[in-house]
C-alpha atoms as a PDB file:
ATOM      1  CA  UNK A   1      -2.416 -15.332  75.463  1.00  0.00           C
ATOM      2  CA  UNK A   2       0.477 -16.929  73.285  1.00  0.00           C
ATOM      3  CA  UNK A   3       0.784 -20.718  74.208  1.00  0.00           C
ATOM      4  CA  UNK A   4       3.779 -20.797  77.040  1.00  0.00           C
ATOM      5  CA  UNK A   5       6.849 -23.519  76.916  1.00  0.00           C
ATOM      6  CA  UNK A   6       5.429 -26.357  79.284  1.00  0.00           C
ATOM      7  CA  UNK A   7       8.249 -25.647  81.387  1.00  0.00           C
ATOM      8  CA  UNK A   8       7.432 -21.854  81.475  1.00  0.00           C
ATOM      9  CA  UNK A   9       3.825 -22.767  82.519  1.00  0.00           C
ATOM     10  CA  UNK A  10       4.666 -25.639  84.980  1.00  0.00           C
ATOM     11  CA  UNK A  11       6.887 -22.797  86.545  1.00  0.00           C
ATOM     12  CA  UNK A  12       4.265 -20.400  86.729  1.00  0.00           C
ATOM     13  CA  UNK A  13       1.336 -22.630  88.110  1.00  0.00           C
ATOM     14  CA  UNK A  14       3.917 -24.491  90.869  1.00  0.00           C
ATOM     15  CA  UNK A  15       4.565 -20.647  92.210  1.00  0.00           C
ATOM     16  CA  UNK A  16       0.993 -19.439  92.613  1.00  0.00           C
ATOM     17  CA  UNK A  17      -0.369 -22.908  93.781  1.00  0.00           C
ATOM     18  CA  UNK A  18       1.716 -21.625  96.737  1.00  0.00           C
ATOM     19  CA  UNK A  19      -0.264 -18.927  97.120  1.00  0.00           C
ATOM     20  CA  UNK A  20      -3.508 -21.049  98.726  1.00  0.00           C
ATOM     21  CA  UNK A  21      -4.199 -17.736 100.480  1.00  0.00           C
ATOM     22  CA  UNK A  22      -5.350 -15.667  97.527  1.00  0.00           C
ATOM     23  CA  UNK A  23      -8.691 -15.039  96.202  1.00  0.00           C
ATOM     24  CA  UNK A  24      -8.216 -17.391  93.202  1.00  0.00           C
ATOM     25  CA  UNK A  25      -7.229 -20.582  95.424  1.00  0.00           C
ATOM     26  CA  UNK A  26      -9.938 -20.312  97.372  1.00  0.00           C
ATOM     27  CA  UNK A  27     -12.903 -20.699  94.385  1.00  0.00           C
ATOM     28  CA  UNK A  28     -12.215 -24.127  95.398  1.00  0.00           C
ATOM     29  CA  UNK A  29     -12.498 -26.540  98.445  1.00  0.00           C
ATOM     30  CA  UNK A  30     -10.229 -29.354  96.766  1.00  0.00           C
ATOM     31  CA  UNK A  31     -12.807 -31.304  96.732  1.00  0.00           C
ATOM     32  CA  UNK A  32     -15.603 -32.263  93.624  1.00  0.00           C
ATOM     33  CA  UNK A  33     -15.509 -30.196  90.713  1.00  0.00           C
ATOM     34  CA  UNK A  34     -18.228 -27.948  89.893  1.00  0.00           C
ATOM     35  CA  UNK A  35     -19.210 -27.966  85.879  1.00  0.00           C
ATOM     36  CA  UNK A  36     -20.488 -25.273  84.168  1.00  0.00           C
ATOM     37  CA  UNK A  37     -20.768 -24.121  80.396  1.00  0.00           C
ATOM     38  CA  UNK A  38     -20.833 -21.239  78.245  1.00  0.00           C
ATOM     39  CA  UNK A  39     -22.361 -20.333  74.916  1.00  0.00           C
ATOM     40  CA  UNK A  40     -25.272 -22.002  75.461  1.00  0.00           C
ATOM     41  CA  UNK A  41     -28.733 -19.855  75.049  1.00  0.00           C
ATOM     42  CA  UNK A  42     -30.977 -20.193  78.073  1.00  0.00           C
ATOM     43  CA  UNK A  43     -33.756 -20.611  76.013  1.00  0.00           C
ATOM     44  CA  UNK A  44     -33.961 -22.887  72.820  1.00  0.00           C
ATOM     45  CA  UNK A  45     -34.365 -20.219  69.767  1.00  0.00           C
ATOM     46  CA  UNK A  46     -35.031 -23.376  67.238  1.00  0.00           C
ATOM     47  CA  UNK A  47     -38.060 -21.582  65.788  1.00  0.00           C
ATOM     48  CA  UNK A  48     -35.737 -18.219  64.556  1.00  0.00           C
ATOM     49  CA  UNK A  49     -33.286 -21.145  63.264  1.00  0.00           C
ATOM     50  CA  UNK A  50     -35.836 -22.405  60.929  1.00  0.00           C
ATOM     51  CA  UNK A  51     -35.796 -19.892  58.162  1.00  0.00           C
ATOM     52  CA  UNK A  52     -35.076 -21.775  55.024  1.00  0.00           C
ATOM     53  CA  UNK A  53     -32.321 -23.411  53.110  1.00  0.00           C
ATOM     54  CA  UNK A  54     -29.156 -21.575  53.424  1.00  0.00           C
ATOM     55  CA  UNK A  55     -27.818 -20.376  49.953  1.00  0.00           C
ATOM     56  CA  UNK A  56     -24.027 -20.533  50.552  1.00  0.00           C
ATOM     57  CA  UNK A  57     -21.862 -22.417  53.025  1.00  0.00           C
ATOM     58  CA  UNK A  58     -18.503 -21.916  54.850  1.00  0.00           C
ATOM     59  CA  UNK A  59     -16.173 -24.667  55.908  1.00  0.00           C
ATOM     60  CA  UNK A  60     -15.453 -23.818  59.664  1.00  0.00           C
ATOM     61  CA  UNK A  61     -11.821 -25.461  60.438  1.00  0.00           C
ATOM     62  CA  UNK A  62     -10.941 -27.682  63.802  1.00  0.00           C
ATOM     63  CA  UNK A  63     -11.172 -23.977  66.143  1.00  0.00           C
ATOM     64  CA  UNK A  64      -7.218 -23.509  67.230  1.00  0.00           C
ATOM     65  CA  UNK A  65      -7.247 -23.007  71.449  1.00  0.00           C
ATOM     66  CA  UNK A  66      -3.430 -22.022  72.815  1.00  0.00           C
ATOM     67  CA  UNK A  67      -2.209 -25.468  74.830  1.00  0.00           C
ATOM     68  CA  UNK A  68      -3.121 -23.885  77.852  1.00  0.00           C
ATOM     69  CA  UNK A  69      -6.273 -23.211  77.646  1.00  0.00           C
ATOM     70  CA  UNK A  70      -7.519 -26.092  75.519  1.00  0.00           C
ATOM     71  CA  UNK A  71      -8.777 -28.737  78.091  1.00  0.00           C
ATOM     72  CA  UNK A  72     -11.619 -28.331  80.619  1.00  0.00           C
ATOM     73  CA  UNK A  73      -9.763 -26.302  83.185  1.00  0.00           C
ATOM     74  CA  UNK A  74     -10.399 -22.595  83.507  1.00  0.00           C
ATOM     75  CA  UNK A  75      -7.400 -20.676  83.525  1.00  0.00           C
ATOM     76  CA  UNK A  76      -6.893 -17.427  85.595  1.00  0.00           C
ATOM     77  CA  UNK A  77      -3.942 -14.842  85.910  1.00  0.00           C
ATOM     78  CA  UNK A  78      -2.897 -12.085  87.546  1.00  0.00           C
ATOM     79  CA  UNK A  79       0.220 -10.528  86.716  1.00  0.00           C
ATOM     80  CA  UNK A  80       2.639 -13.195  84.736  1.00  0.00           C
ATOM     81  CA  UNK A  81       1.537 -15.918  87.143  1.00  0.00           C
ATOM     82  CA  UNK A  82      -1.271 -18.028  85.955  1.00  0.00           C
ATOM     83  CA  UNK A  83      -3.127 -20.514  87.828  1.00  0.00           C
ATOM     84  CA  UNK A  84      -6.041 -23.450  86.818  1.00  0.00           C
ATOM     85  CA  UNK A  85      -9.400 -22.571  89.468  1.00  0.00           C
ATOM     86  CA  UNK A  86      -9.677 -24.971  92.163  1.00  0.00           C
ATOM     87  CA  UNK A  87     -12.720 -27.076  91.368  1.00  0.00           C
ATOM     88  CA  UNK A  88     -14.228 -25.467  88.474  1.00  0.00           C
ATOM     89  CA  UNK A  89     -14.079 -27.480  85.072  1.00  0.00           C
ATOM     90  CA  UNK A  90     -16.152 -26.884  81.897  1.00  0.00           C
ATOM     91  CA  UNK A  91     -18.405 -29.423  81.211  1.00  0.00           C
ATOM     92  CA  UNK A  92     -16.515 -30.366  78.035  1.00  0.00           C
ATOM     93  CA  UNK A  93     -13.478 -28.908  76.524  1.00  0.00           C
ATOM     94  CA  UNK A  94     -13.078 -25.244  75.932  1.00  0.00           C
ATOM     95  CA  UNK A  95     -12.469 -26.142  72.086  1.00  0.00           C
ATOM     96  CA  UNK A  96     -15.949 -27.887  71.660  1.00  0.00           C
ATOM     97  CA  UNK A  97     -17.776 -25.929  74.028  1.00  0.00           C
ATOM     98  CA  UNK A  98     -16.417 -22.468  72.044  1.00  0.00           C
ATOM     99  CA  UNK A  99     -17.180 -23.875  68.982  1.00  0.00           C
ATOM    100  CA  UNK A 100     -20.613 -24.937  69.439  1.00  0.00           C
ATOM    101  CA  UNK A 101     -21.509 -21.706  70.398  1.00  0.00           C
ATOM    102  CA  UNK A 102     -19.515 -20.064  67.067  1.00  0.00           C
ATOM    103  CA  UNK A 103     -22.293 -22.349  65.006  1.00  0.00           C
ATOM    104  CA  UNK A 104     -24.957 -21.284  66.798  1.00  0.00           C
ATOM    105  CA  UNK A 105     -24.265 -17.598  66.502  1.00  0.00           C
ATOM    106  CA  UNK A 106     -23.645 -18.230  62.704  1.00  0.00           C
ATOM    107  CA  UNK A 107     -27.265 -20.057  62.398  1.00  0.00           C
ATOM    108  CA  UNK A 108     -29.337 -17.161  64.305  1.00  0.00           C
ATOM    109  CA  UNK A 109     -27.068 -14.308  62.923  1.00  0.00           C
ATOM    110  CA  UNK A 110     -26.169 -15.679  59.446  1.00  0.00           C
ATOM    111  CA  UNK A 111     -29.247 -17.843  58.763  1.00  0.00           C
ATOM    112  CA  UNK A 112     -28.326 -17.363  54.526  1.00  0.00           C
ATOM    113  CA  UNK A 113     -24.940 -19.388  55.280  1.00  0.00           C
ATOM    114  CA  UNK A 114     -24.148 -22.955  56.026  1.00  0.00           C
ATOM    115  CA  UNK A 115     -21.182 -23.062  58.883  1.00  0.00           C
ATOM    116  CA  UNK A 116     -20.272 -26.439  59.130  1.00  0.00           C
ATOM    117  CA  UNK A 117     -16.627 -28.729  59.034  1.00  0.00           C
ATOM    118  CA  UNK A 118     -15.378 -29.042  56.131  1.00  0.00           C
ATOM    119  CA  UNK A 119     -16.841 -32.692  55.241  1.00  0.00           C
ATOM    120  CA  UNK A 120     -20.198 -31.537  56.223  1.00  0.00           C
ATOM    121  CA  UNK A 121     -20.167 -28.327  54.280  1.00  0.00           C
ATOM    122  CA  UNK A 122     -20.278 -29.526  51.066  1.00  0.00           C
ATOM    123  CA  UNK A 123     -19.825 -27.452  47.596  1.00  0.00           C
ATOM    124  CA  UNK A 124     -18.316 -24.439  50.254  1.00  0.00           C
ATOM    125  CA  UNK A 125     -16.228 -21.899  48.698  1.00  0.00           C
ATOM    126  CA  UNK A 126     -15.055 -20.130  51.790  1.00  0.00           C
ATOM    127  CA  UNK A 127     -13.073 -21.690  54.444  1.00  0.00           C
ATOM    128  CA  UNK A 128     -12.829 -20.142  58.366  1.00  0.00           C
ATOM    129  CA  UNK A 129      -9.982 -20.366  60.453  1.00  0.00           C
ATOM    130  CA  UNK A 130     -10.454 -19.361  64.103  1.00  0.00           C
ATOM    131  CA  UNK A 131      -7.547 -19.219  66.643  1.00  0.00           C
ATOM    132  CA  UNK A 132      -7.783 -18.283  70.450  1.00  0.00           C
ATOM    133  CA  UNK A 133      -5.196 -17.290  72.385  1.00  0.00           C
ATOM    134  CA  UNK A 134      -6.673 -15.714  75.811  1.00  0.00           C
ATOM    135  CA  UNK A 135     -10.031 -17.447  77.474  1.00  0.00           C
ATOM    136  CA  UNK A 136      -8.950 -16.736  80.967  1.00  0.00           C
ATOM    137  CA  UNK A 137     -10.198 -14.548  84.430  1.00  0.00           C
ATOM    138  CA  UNK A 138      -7.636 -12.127  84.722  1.00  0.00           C
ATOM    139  CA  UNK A 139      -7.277 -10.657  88.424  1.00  0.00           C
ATOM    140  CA  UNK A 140      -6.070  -6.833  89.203  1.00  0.00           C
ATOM    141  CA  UNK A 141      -2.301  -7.813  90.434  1.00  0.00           C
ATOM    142  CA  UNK A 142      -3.163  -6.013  93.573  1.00  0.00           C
ATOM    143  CA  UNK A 143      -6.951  -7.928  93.930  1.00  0.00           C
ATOM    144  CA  UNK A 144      -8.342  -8.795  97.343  1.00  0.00           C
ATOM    145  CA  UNK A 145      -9.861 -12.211  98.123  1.00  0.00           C
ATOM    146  CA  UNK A 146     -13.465 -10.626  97.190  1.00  0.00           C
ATOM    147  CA  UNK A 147     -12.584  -9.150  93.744  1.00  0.00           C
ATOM    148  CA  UNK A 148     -13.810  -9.952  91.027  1.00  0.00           C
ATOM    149  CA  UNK A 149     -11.616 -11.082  87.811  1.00  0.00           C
ATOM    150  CA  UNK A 150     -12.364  -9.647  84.351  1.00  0.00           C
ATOM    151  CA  UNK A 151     -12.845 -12.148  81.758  1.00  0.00           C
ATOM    152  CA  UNK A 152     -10.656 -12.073  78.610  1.00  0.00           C
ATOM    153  CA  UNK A 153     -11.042 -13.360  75.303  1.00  0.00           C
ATOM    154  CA  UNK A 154      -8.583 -12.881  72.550  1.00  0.00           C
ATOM    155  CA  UNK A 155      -8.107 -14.591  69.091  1.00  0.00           C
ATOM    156  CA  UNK A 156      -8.217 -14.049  65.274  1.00  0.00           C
ATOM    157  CA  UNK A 157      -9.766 -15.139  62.313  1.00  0.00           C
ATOM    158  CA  UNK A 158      -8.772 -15.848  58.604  1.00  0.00           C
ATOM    159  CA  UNK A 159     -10.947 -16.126  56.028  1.00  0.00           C
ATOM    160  CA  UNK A 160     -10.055 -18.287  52.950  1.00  0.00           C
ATOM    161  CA  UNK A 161     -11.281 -19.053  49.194  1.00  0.00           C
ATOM    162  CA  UNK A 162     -10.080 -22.176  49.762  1.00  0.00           C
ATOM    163  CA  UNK A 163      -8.486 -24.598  52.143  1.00  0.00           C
ATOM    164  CA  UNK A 164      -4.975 -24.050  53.090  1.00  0.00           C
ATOM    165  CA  UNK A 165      -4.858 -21.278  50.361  1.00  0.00           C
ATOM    166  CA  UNK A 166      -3.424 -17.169  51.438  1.00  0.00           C
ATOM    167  CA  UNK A 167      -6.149 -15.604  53.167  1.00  0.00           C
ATOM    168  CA  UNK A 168      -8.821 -12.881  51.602  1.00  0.00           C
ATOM    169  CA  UNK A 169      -9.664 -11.408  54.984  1.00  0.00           C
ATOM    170  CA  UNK A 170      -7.844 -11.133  58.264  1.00  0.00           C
ATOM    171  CA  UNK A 171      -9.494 -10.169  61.640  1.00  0.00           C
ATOM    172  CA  UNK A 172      -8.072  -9.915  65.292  1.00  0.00           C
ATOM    173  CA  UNK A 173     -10.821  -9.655  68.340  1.00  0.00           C
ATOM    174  CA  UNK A 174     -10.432  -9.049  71.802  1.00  0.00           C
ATOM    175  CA  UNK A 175     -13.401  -8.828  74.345  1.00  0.00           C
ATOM    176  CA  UNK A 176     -13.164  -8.085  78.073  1.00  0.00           C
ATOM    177  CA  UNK A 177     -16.331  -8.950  80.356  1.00  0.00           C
ATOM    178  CA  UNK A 178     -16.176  -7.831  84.176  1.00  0.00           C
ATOM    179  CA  UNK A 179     -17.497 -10.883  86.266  1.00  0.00           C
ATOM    180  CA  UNK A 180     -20.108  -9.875  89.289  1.00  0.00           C
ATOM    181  CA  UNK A 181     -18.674 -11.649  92.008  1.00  0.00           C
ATOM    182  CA  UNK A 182     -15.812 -13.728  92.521  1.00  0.00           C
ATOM    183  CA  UNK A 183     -17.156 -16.862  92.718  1.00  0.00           C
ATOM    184  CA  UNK A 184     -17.520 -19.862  90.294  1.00  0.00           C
ATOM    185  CA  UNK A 185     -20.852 -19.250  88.987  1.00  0.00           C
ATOM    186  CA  UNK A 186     -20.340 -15.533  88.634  1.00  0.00           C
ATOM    187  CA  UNK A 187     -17.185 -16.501  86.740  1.00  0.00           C
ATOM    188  CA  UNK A 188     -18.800 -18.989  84.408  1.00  0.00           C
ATOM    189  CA  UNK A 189     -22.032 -16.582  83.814  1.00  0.00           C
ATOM    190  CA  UNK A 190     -18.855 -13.541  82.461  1.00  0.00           C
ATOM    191  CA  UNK A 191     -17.453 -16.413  80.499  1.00  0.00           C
ATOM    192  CA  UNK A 192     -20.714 -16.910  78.774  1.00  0.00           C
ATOM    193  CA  UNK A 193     -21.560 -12.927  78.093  1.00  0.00           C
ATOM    194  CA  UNK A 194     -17.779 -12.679  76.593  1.00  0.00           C
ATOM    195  CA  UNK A 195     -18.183 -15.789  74.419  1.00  0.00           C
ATOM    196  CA  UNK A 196     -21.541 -14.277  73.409  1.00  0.00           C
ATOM    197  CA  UNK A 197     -20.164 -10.959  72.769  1.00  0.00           C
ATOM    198  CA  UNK A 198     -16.819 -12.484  70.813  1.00  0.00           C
ATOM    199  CA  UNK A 199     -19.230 -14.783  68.577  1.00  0.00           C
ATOM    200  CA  UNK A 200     -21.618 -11.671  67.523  1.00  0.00           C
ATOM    201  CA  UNK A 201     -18.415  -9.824  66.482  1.00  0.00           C
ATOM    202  CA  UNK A 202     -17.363 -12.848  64.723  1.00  0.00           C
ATOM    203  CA  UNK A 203     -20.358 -13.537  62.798  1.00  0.00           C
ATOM    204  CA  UNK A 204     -21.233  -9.977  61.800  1.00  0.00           C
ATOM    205  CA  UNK A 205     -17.358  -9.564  60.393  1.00  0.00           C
ATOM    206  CA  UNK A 206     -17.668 -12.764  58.475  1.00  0.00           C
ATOM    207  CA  UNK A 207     -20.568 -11.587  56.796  1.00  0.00           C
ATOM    208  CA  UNK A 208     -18.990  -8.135  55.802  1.00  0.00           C
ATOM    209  CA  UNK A 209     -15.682  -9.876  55.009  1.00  0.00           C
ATOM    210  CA  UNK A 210     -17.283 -13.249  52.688  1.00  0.00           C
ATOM    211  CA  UNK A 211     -19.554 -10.572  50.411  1.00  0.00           C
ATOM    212  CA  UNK A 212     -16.978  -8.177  49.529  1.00  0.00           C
END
């Protein structure tokens, strides 16, 4: 999703916040917040991280989230209306949460390359530029209170020999991942299979696009 003009958005969330009724308003009791996170292996894999000194590294750039879906709220839609889930936030913000679980892919996936920022990946010859632009549920516009949204994650990458310079290799990626129930854990746990899904493509693209 392209970032919207605040105005745009406020417009957009004041008009479904009206609709407490639907399925979406009601993940919430407007009470606490419930945190979750995604991208993060259930089980520690540090042994199949070990596997010697990489022999290249790649400068990862900050990871560019559209305004909207930068923070720690978890955006839905359905339709052109969009609308923050009552009492769900990610334990930190989507930004570091995504990109924590980019490096992580890159280190089980990519174990020959170094992925690190740009002051920490030293002697690098490649730089990475991700953008997102859709992490949100999306609901059917004609969804009952019990269905369940489909997760969507959008964005791009660009591959560069060297900061700020043209890029060398180009990539757009979309995944979709159908969440199991429409609740908040359901909805983080299809979160966390799409982020796993985008980051594979990612990482195996970035490893066909640096050796050519």
């Amino acid at each position: 999703m392209m970032a919207m003009h605040p105005t745009r958005l406020a417009g957009s969330l004041a008009a479904l916040l009206l609709l407490a009724g639907c399925s979406i308003g009601l993940l919430g009791d407007g009470g606490r917040n419930d945190l979750f996170r995604f991208g993060v292996p259930e089980q520690a894999q540090t042994a199949s991280l070990d596997r010697g000194r990489p022999q290249r590294a790649i400068a990862l750039e900050r990871v560019r989230f559209a305004r909207e879906i930068e923070s720690d709220r978890v955006l839905t839609s359905r339709g052109g209306s969009v609308l923050y889930v009552e009492g769900m936030r990610w334990a930190a913000p989507a930004t570091d949460l995504f990109t924590q679980a980019v490096l992580r892919q890159f280190a089980e996936r990519l174990p020959e390359t170094l992925l690190a920022s740009p002051r920490s990946a030293g002697g690098a010859t490649l730089s990475l530029q991700l953008t997102v632009d859709r992490f949100e549920a999306r609901y059917p516009v004609a969804a009952g209170k019990n269905d369940p949204p489909t997760i969507v994650v959008e964005g791009a990458a660009a591959l560069s020999a060297q900061r700020g310079g043209p890029p060398i290799a180009l990539h757009r990626f979309a995944v979709e991942e159908p969440a199991t129930a429409n609740g908040k854990a359901a909805i983080a746990a299809a979160f966390d299979r799409a982020v796993d899904r985008y980051t594979i493509l990612l990482a195996d693209w970035t490893r066909g696009a640096s050796t050519n």
